[in-house]
C-alpha atoms as a PDB file:
ATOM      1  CA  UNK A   1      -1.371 -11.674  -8.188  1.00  0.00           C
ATOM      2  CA  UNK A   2       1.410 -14.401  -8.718  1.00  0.00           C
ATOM      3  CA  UNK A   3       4.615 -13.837  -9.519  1.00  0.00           C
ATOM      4  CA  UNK A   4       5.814 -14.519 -13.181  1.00  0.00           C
ATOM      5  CA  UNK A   5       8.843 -15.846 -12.668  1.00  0.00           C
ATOM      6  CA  UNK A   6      10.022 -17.539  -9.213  1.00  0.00           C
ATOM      7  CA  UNK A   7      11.553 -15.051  -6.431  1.00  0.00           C
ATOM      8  CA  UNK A   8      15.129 -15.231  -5.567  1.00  0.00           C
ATOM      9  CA  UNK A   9      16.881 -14.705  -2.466  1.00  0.00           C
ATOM     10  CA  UNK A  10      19.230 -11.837  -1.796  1.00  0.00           C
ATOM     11  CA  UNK A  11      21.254  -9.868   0.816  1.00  0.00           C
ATOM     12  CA  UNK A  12      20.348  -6.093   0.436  1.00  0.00           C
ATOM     13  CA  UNK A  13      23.628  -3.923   0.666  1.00  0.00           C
ATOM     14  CA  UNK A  14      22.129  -0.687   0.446  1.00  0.00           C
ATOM     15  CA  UNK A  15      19.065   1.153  -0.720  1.00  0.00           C
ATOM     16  CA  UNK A  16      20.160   4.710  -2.659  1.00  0.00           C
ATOM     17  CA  UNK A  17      18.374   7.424  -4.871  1.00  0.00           C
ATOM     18  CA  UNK A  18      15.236   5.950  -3.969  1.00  0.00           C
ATOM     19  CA  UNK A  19      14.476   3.485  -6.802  1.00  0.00           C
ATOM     20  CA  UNK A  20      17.545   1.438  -6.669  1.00  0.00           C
ATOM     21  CA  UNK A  21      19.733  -1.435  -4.576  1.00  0.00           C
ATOM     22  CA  UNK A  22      22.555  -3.431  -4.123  1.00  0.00           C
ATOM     23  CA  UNK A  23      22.305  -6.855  -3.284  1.00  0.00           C
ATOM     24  CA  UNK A  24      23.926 -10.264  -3.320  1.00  0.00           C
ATOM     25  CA  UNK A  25      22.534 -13.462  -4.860  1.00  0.00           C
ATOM     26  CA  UNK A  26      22.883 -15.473  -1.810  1.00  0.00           C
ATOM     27  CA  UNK A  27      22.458 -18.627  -4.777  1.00  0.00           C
ATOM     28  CA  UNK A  28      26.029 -17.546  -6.479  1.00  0.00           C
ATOM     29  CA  UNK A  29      27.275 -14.691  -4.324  1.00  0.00           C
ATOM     30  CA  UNK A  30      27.182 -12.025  -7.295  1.00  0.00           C
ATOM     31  CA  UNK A  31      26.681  -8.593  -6.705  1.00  0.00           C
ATOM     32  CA  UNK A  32      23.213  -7.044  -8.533  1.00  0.00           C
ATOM     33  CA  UNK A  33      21.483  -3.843  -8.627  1.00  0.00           C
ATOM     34  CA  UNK A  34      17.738  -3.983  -8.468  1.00  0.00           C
ATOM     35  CA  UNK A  35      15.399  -1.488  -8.947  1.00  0.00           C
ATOM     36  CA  UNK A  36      13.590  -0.709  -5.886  1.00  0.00           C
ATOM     37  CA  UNK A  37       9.645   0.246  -7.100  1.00  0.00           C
ATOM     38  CA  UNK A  38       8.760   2.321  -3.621  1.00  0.00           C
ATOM     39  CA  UNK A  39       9.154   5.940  -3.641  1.00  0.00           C
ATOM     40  CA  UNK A  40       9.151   6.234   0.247  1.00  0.00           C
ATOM     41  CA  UNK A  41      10.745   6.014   3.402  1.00  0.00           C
ATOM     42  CA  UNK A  42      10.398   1.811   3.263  1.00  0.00           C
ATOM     43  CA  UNK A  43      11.208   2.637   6.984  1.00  0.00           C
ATOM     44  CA  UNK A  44      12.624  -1.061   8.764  1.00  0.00           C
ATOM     45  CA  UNK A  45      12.585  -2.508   5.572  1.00  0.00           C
ATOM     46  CA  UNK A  46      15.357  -1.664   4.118  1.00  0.00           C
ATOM     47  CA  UNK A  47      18.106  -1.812   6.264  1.00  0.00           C
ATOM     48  CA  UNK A  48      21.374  -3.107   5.148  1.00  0.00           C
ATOM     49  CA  UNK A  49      21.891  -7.317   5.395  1.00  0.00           C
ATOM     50  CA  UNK A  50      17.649  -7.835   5.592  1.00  0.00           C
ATOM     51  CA  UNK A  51      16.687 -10.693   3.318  1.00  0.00           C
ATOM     52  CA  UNK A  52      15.214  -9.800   0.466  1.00  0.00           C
ATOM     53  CA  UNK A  53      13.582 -11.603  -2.350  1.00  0.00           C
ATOM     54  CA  UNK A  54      14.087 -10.641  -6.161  1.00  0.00           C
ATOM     55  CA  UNK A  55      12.195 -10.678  -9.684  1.00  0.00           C
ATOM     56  CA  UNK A  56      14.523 -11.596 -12.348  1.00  0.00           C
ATOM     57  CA  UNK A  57      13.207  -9.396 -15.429  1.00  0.00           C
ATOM     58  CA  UNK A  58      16.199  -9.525 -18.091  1.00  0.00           C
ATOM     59  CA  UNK A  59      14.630  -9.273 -21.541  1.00  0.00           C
ATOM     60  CA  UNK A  60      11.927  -7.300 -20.714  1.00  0.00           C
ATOM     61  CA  UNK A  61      13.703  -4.155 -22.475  1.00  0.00           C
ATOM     62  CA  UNK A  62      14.189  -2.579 -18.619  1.00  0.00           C
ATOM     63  CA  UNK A  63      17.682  -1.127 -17.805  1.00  0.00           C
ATOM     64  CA  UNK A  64      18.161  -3.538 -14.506  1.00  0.00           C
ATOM     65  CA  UNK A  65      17.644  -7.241 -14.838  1.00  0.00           C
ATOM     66  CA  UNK A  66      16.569  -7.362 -10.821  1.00  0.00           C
ATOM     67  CA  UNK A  67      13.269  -6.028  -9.692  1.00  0.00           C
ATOM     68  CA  UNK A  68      13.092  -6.074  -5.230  1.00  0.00           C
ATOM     69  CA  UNK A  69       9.594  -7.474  -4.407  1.00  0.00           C
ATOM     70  CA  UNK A  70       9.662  -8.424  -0.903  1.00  0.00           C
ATOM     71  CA  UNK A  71      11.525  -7.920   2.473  1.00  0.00           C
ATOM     72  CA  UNK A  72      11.564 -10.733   4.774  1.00  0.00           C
ATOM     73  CA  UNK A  73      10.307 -10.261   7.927  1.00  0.00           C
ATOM     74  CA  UNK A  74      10.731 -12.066  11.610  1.00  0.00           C
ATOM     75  CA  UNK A  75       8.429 -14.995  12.053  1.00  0.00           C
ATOM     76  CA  UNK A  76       8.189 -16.504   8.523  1.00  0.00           C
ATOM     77  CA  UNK A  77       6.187 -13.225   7.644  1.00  0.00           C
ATOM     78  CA  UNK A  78       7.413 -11.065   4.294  1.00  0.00           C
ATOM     79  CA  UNK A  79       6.375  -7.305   3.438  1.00  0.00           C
ATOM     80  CA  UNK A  80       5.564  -6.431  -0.436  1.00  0.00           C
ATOM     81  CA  UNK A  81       7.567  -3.464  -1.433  1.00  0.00           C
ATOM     82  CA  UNK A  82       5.962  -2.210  -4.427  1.00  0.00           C
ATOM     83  CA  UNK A  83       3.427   0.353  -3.670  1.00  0.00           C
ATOM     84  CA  UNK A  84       2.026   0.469  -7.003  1.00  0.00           C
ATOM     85  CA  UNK A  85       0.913  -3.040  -6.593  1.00  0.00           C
ATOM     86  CA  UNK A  86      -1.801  -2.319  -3.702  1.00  0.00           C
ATOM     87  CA  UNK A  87      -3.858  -0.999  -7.325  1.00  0.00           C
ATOM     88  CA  UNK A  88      -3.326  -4.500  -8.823  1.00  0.00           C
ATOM     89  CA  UNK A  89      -4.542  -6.115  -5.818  1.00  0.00           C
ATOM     90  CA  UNK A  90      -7.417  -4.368  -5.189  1.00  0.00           C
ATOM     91  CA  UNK A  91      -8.569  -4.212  -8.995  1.00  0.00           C
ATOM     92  CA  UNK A  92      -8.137  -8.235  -8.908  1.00  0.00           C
ATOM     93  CA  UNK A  93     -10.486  -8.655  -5.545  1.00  0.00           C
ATOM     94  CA  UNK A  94     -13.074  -6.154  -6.749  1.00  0.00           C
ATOM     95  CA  UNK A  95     -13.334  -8.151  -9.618  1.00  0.00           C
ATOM     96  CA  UNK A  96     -13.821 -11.237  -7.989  1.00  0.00           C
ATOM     97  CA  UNK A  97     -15.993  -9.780  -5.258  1.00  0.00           C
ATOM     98  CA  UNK A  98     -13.398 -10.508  -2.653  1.00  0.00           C
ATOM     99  CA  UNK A  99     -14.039  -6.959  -0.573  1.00  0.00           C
ATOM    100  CA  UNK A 100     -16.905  -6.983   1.551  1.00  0.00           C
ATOM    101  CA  UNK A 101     -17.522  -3.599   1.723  1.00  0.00           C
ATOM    102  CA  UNK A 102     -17.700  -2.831  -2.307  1.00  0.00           C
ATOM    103  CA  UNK A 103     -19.679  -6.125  -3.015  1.00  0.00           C
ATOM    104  CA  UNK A 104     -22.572  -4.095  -4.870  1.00  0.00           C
ATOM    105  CA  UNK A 105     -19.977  -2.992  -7.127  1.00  0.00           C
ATOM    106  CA  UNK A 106     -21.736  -4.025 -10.595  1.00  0.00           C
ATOM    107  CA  UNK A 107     -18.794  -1.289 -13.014  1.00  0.00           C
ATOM    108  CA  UNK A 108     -15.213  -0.589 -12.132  1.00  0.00           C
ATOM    109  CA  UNK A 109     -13.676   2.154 -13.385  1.00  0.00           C
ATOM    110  CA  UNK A 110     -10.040   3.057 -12.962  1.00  0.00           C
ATOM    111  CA  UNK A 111      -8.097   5.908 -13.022  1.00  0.00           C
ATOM    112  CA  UNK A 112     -10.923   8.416 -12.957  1.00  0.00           C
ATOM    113  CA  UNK A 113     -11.025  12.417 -12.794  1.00  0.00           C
ATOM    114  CA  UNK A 114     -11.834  14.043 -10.507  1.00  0.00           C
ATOM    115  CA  UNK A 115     -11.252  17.007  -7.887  1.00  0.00           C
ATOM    116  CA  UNK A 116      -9.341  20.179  -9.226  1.00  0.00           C
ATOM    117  CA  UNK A 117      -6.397  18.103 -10.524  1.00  0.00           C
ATOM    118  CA  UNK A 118      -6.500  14.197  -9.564  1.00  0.00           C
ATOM    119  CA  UNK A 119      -7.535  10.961 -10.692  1.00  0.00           C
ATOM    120  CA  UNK A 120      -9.078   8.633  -8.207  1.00  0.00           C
ATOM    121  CA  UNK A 121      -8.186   4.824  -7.991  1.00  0.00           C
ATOM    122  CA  UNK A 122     -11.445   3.161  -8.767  1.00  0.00           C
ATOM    123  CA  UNK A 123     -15.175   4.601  -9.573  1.00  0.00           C
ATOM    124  CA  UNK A 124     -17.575   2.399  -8.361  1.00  0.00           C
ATOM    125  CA  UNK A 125     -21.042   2.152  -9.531  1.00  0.00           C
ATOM    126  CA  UNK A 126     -23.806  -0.107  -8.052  1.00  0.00           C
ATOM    127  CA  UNK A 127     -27.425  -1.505  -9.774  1.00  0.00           C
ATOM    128  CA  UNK A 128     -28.810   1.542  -9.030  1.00  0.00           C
ATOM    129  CA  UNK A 129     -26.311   3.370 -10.417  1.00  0.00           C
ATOM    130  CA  UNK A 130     -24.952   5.004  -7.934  1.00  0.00           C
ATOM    131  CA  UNK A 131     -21.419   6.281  -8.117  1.00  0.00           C
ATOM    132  CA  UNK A 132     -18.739   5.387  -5.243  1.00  0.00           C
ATOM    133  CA  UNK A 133     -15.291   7.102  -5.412  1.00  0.00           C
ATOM    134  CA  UNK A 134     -12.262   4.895  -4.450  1.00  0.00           C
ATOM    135  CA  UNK A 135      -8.691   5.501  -3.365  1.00  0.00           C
ATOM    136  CA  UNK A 136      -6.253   2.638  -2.560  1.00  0.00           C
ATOM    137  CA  UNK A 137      -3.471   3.379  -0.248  1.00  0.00           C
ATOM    138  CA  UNK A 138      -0.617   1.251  -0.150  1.00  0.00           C
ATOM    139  CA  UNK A 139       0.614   0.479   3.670  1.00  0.00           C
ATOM    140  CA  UNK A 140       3.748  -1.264   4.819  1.00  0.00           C
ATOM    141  CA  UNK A 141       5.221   0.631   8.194  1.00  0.00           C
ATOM    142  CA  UNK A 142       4.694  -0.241  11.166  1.00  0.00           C
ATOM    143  CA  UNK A 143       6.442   0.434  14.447  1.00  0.00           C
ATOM    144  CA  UNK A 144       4.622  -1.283  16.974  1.00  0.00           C
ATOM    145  CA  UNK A 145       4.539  -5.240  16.126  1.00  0.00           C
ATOM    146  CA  UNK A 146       1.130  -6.160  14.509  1.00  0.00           C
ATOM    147  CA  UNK A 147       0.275  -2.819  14.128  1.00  0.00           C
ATOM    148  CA  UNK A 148       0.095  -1.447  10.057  1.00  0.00           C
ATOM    149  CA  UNK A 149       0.473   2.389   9.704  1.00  0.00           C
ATOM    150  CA  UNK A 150      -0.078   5.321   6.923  1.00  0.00           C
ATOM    151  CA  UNK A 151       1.294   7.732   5.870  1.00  0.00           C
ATOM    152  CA  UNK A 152       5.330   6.622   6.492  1.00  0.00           C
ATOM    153  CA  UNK A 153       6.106  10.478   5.346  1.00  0.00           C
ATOM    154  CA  UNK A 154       4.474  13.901   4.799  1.00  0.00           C
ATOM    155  CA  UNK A 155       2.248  13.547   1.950  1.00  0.00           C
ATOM    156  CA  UNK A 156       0.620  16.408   0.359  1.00  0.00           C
ATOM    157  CA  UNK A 157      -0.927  14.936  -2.363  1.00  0.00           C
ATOM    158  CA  UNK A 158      -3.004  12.010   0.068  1.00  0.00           C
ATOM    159  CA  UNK A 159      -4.325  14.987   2.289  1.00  0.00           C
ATOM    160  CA  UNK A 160      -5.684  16.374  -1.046  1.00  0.00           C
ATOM    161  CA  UNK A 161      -7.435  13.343  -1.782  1.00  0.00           C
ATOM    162  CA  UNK A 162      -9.059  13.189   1.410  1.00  0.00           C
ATOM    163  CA  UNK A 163     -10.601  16.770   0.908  1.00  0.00           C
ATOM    164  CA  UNK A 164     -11.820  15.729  -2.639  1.00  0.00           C
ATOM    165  CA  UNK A 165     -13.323  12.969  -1.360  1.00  0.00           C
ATOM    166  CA  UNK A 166     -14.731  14.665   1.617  1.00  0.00           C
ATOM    167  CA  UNK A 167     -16.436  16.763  -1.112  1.00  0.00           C
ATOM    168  CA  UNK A 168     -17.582  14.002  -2.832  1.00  0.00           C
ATOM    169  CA  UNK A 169     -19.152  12.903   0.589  1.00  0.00           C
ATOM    170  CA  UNK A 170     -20.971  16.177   1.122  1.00  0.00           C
ATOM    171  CA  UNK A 171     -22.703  16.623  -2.337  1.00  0.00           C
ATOM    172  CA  UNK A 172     -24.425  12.735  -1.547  1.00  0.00           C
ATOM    173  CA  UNK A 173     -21.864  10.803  -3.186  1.00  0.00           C
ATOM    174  CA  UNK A 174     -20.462   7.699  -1.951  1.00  0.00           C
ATOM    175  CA  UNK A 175     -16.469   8.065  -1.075  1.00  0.00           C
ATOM    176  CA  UNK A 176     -14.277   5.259   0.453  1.00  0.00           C
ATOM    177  CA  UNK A 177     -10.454   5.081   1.403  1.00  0.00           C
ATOM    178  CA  UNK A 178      -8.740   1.647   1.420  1.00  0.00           C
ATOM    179  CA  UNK A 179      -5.809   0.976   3.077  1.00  0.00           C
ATOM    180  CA  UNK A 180      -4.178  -2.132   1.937  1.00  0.00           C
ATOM    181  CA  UNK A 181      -1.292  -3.334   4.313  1.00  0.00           C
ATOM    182  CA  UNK A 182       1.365  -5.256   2.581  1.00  0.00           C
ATOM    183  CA  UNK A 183       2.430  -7.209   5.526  1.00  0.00           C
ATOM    184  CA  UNK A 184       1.726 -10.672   6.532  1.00  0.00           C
ATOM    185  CA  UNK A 185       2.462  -9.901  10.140  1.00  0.00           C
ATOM    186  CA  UNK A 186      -0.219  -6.839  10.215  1.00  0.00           C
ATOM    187  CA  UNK A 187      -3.214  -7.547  12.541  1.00  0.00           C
ATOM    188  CA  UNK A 188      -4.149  -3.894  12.716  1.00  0.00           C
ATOM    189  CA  UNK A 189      -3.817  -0.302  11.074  1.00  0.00           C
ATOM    190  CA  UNK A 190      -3.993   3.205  12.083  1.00  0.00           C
ATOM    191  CA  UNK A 191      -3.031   6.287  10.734  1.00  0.00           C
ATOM    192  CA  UNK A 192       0.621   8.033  11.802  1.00  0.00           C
ATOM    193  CA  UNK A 193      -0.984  11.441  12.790  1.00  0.00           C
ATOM    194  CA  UNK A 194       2.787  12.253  14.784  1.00  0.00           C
ATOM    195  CA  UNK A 195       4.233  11.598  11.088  1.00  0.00           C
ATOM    196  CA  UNK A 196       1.821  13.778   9.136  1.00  0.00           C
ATOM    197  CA  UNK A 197      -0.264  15.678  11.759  1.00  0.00           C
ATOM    198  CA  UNK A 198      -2.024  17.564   8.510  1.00  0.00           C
ATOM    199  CA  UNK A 199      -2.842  13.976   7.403  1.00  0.00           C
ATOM    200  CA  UNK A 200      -4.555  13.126  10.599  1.00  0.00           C
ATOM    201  CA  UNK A 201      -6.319  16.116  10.525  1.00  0.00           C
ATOM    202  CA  UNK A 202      -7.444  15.822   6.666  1.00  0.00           C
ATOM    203  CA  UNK A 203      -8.616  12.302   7.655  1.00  0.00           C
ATOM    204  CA  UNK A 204     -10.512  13.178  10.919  1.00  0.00           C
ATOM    205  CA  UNK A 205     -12.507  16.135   8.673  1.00  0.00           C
ATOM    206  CA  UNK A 206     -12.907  13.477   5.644  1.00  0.00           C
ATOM    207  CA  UNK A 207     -14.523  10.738   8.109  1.00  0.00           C
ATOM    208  CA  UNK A 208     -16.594  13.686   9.675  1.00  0.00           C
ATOM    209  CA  UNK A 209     -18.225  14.645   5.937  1.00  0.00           C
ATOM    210  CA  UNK A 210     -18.788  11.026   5.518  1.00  0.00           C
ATOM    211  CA  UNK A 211     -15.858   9.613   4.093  1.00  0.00           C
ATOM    212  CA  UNK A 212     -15.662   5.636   4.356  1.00  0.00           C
ATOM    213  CA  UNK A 213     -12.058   4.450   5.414  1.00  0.00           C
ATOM    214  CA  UNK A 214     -11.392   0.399   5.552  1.00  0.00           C
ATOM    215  CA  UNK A 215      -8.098  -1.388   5.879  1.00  0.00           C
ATOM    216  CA  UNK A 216      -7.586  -4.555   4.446  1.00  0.00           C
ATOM    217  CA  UNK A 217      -4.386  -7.768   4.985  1.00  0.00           C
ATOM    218  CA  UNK A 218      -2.453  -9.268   2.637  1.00  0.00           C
ATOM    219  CA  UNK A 219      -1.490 -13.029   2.126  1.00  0.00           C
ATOM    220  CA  UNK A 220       2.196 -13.190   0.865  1.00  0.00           C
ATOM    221  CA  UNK A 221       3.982 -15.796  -0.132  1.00  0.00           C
ATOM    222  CA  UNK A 222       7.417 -16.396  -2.529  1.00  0.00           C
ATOM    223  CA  UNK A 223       4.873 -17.358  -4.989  1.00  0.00           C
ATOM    224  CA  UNK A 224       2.023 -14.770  -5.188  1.00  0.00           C
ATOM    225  CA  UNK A 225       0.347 -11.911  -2.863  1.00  0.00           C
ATOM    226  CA  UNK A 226      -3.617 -11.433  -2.430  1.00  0.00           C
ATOM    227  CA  UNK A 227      -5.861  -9.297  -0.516  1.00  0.00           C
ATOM    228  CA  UNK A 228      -6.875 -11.047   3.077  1.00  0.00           C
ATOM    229  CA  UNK A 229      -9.042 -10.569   5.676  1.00  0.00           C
ATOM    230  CA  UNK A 230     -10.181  -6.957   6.956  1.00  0.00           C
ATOM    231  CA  UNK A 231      -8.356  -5.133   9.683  1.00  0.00           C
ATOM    232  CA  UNK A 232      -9.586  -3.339  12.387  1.00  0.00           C
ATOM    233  CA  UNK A 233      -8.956   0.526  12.183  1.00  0.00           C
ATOM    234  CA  UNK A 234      -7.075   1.768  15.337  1.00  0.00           C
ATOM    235  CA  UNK A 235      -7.416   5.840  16.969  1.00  0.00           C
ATOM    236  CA  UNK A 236      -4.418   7.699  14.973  1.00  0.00           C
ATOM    237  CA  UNK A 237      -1.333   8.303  16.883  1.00  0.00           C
ATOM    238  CA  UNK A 238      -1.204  11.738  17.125  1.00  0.00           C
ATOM    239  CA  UNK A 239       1.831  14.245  17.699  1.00  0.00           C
ATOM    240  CA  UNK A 240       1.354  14.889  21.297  1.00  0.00           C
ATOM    241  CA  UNK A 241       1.413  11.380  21.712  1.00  0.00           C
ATOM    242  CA  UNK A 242       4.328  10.457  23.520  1.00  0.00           C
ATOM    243  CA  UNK A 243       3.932   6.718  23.206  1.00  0.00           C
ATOM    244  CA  UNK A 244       4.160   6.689  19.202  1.00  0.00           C
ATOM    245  CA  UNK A 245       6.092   3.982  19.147  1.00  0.00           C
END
C-alpha cells in the first residue's frame, strides 16, 4: 500500500484520548494535532519527542488535517501505527498471491459472519471449494529487540475469535490466524500470555482444535508498507514467566 501523499516529519508532544496527538512540523516548527488511528496501548511508540511521520489529509472533509502513520524506530527501522491497515495489507497480498500459506486461495471474501456475533477478516475458498476462515491481527509491541508480540492489552473480543475459530476447526473447517507485525525491525513473534493470560490460554486451546496461526513482516518505508517475509512463531511468554521482558 503506498502512501497518497508524501509523509512528513514531526516531533510527537503527546498522545491523549486515544485517537489524537500533538506534534511539531519539524519543516516549519508549527504545532498540529493529528489523529492517531490505533485504539491501543501503542506501548514504546508513543512516547513524547519520538519521531514521527505524518499524512497530510486537509480536504478530505475529516476534522484534523494530520493523520500519524509511522513511529520511527532505532536503526533506520519505522513501526506502522494504524491497526486497521494490517486488513489492507493482507487483502492486497492475498490478491496477488504474496502469502504462502493461503496460495490455493481461488475467492476472497471479506468481512464475513460468523460465530454468535462476529465477522471474520477474510473467507477463503480453494478449487475444491473448500472454505478457510481468516482473522488478521495487527502487531506492533515488542519488548525484547527483534521480537514482535500480541496482544499489547487484555482483549476480550480476540479470545472470542479464537474460540469461534477453534469451532470452525472442530466441525472440519479450515481456520487460520495471521499476525501481521508492523515493524521493520521484527525478526520474530510470540504471543504476550503475561499480558493477557486468557489470551494465551484461548490460543493454546484454538491451536489444539486445529487452528492455523502464522505471523508475517512488514517492509516500511516513507513511501509505502507491504507484507514481507514470514516470521517464525516463538513459545508465549506466559505470566509466571519472570523473564517477560
Amino acid at each position: 500500500m503506498r502512501f497518497p501523499t508524501p509523509l512528513v516529519p514531526a516531533r510527537l508532544l503527546r498522545r491523549y484520548k486515544r485517537f489524537l496527538a500533538d506534534a511539531v512540523l519539524e519543516e516549519d516548527g508549527r504545532k498540529v494535532t493529528a489523529h492517531c488511528p490505533n485504539p491501543g496501548r501503542m506501548t514504546g511508540l508513543a512516547e513524547p519527542g519520538m519521531r514521527i511521520w505524518l499524512q497530510d489529509v486537509a480536504g478530505g472533509g475529516r476534522k484534523l488535517a494530520w493523520s500519524w502513520k509511522l513511529t520511527e524506530l532505532p536503526g533506520g527501522h519505522h513501526a506502522g501505527i494504524d491497526s486497521a491497515l494490517a486488513n489492507r495489507l493482507v487483502a492486497e497480498a492475498l490478491a496477488a498471491g504474496r502469502l504462502e500459506p493461503f496460495r490455493h486461495a481461488r475467492t476472497i471474501r471479506p468481512e464475513v459472519r460468523y460465530g454468535a456475533a462476529s465477522r471474520v477478516d477474510f473467507l477463503l475458498t480453494d478449487e475444491a471449494g473448500r472454505p478457510l476462515w481468516l482473522e488478521v491481527k495487527n502487531a506492533h509491541l515488542s519488548r525484547t529487540p527483534g521480537i514482535a508480540e500480541f496482544p499489547d492489552t487484555v482483549t476480550k473480543r480476540g479470545a472470542r475469535h479464537l474460540f469461534e475459530l477453534a469451532e470452525k476447526a472442530r466441525q472440519g473447517e479450515g481456520a487460520a490466524v495471521l499476525y501481521v507485525v508492523q515493524r521493520s525491525d521484527a525478526t520474530a513473534f510470540r504471543i504476550a500470555g503475561d499480558i493477557d493470560p486468557a489470551y494465551a490460554a484461548a490460543h493454546e486451546a484454538a491451536e489444539a482444535a486445529g487452528v492455523e496461526f502464522h505471523a508475517v513482516g512488514t517492509r516500511i518505508t516513507l513511501e509505502e508498507i507491504e507484507t514481507a517475509d514470514p516470521l517464525p512463531i516463538l513459545p508465549p511468554v506466559l505470566a509466571e514467566n519472570p523473564a517477560a521482558d
